[in-house]
N, C-alpha and C. Protein backbone atom coordinates (compact mmCIF):
# COMPACT_ATOMS: atom_id res chain seq x y z
N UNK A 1 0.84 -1.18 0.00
CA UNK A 1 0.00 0.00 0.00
C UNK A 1 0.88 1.24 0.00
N UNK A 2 -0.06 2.11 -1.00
CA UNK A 2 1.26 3.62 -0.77
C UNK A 2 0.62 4.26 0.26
N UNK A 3 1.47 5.08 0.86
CA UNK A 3 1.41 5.68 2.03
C UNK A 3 1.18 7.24 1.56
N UNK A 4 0.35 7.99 2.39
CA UNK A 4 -0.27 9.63 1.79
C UNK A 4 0.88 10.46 1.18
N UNK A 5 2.40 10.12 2.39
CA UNK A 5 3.15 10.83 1.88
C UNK A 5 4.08 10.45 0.22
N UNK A 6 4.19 9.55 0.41
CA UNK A 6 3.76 8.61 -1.28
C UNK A 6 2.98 9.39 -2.63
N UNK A 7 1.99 9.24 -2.42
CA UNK A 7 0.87 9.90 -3.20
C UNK A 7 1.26 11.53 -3.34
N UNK A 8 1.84 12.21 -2.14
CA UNK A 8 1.69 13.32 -1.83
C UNK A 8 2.72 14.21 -3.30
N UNK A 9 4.05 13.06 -2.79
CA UNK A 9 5.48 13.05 -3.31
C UNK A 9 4.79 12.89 -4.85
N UNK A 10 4.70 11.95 -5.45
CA UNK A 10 3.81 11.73 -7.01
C UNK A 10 3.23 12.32 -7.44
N UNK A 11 2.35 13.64 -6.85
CA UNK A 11 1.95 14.64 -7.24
C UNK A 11 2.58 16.07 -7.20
N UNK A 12 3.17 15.91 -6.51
CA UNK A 12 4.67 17.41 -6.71
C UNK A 12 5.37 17.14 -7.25
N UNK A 13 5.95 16.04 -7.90
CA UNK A 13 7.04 15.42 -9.29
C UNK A 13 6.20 16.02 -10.49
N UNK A 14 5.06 15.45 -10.68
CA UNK A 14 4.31 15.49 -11.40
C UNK A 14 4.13 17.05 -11.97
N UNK A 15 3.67 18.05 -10.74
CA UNK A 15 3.27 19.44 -10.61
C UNK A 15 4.48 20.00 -11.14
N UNK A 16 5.71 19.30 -10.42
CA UNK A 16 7.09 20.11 -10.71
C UNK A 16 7.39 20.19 -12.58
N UNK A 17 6.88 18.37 -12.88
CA UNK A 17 8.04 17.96 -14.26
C UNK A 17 6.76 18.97 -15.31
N UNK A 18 5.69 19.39 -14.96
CA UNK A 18 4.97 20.33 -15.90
C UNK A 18 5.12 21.20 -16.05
N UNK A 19 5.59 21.73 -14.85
CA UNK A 19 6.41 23.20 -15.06
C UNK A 19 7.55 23.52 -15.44
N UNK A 20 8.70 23.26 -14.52
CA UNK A 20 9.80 23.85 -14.02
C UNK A 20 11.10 22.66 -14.37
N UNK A 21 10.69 21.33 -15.00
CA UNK A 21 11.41 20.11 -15.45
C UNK A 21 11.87 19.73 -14.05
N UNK A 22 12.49 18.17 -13.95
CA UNK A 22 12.69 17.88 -13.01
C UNK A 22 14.34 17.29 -13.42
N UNK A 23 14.98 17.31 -12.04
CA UNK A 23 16.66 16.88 -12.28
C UNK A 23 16.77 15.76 -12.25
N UNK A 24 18.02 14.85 -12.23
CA UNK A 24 17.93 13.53 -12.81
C UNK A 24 17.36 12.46 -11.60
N UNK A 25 17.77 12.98 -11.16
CA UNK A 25 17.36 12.70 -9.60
C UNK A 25 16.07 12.60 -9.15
N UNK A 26 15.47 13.22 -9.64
CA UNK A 26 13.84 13.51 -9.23
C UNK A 26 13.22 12.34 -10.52
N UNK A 27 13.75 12.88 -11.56
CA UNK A 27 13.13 12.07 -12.42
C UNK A 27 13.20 10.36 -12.29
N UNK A 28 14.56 10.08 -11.73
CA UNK A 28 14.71 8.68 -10.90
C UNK A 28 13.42 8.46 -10.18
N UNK A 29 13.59 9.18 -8.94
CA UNK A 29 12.62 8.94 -7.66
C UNK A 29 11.16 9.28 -8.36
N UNK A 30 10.67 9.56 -9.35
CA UNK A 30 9.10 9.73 -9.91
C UNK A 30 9.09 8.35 -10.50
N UNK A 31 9.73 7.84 -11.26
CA UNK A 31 9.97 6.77 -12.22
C UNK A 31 9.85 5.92 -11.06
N UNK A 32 10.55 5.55 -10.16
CA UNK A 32 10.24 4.71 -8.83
C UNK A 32 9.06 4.48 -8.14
N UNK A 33 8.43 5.79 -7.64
CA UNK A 33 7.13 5.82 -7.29
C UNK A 33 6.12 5.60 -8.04
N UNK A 34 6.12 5.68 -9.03
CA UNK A 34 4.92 5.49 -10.38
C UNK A 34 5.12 3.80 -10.35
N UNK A 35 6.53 3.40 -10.11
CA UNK A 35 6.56 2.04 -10.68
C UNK A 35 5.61 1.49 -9.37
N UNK A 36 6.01 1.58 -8.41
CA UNK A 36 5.48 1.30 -7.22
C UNK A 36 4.01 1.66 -6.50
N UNK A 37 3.17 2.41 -7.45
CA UNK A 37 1.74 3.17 -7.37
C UNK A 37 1.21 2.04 -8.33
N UNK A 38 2.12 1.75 -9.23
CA UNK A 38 1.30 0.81 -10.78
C UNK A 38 1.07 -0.35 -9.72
N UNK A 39 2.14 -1.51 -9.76
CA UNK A 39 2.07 -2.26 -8.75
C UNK A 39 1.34 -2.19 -7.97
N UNK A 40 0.95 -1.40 -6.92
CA UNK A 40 0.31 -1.85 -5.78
C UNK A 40 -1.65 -1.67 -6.36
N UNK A 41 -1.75 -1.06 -7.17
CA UNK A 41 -2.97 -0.46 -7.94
C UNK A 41 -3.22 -1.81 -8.61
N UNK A 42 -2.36 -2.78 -9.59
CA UNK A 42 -2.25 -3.76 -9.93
C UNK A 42 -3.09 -5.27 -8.90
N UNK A 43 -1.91 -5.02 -8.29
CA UNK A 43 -2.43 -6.10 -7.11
C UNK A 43 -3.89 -5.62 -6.37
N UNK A 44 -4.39 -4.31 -6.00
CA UNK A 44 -5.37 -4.55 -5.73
C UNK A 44 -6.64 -4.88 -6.78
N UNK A 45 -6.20 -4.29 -7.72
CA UNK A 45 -7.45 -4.73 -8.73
C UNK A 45 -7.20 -6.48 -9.10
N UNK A 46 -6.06 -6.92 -9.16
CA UNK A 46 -6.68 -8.13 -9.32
C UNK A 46 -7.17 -9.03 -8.07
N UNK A 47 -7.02 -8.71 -7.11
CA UNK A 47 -7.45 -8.80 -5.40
C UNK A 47 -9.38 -8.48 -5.57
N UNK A 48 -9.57 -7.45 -6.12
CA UNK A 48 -10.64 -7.28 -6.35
C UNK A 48 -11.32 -8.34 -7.41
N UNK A 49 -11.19 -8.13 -8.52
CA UNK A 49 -11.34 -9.07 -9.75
C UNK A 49 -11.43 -10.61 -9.38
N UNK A 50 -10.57 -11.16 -8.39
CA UNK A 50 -10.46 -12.57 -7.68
C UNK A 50 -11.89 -12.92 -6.64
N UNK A 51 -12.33 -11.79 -6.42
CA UNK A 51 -13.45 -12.00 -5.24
C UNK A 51 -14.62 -11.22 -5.92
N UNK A 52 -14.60 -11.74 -7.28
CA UNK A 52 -16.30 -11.18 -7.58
C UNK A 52 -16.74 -12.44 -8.19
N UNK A 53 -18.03 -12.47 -8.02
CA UNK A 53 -19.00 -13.93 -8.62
C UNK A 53 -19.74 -12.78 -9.15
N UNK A 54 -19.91 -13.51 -10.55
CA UNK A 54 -21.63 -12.72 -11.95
C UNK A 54 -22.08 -13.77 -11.35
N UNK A 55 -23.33 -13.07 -11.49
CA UNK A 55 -24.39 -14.07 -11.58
C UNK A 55 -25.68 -12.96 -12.95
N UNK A 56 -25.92 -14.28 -13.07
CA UNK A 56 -27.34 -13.59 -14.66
C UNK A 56 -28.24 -12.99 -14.18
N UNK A 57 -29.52 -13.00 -14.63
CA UNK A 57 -30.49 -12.07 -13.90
C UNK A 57 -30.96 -13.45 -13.61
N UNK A 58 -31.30 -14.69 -13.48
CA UNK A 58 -32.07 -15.77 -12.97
C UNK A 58 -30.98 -16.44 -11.81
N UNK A 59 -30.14 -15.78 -11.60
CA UNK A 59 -29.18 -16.21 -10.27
C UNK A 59 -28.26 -17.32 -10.57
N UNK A 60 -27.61 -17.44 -11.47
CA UNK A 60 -26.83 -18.45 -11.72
C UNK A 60 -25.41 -18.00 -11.81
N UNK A 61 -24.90 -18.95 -11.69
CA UNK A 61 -23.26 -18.12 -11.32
C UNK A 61 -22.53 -18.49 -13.29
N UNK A 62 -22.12 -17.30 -13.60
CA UNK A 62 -21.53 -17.24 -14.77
C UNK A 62 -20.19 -16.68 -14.81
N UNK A 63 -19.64 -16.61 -13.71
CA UNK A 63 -18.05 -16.26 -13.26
C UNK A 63 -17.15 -17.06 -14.30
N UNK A 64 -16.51 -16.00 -15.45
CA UNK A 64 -15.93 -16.66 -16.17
C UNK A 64 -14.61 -17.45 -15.47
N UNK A 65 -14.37 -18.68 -16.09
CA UNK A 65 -13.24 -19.99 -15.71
C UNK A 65 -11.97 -19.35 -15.57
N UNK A 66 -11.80 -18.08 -16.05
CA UNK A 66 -10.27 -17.78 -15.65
C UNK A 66 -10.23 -17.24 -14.83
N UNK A 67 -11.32 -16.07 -14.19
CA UNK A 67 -11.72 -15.92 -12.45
C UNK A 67 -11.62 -16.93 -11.50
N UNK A 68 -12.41 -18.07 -11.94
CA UNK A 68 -12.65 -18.97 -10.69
C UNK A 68 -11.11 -19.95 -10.88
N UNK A 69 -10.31 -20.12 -11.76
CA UNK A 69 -9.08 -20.78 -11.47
C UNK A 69 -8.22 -20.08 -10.79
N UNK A 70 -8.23 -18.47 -11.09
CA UNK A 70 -7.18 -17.80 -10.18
C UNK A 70 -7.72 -17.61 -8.84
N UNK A 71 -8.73 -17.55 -8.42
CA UNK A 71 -9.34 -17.67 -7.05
C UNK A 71 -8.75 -19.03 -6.41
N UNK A 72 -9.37 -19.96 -6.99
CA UNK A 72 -8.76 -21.36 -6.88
C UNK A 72 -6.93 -21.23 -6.15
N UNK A 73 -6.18 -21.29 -7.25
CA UNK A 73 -5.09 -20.84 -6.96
C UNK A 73 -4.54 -20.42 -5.88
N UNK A 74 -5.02 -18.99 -5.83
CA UNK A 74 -4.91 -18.16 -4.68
C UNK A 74 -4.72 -18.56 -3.55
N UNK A 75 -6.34 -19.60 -3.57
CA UNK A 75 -6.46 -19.94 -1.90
C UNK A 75 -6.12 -21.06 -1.51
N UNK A 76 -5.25 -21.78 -2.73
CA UNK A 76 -4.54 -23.22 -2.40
C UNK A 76 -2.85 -23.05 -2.11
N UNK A 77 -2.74 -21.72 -2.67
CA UNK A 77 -1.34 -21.88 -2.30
C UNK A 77 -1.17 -20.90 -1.14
């Protein structure tokens, strides 16, 4: 999970590299945090995506097979 000051930092890189360019240094540490915002954004959506069941409008479960194998997965290993 990113932490506020995380988020905080990713948006003043951001604010900075639109304006005023950023030094090599900064541009490192943005490239880092972005990598590390993707990732954790990543993992929760497929965290999410793993714990949903469709069902039709007559209540039947239509959770496509590559959902329910990675669920599977998940909770066997």
């Amino acid at each position: 999970m990113l932490t506020p000051d995380k988020i905080k930092r990713i948006n003043e890189l951001s604010k900075k590299s639109k304006t005023i360019g950023l030094s090599i240094e900064e541009a490192k540490e943005q490239t880092s945090l972005r990598k590390e915002y993707l990732e954790t954004f990543r993992s929760s959506m497929r965290d999410t995506i793993e714990h949903v069941k469709v069902l039709d409008p007559e209540g039947n479960d239509v959770t496509p097979d590559k959902v329910k194998e990675a669920r599977t997965k998940k909770f066997l290993n």
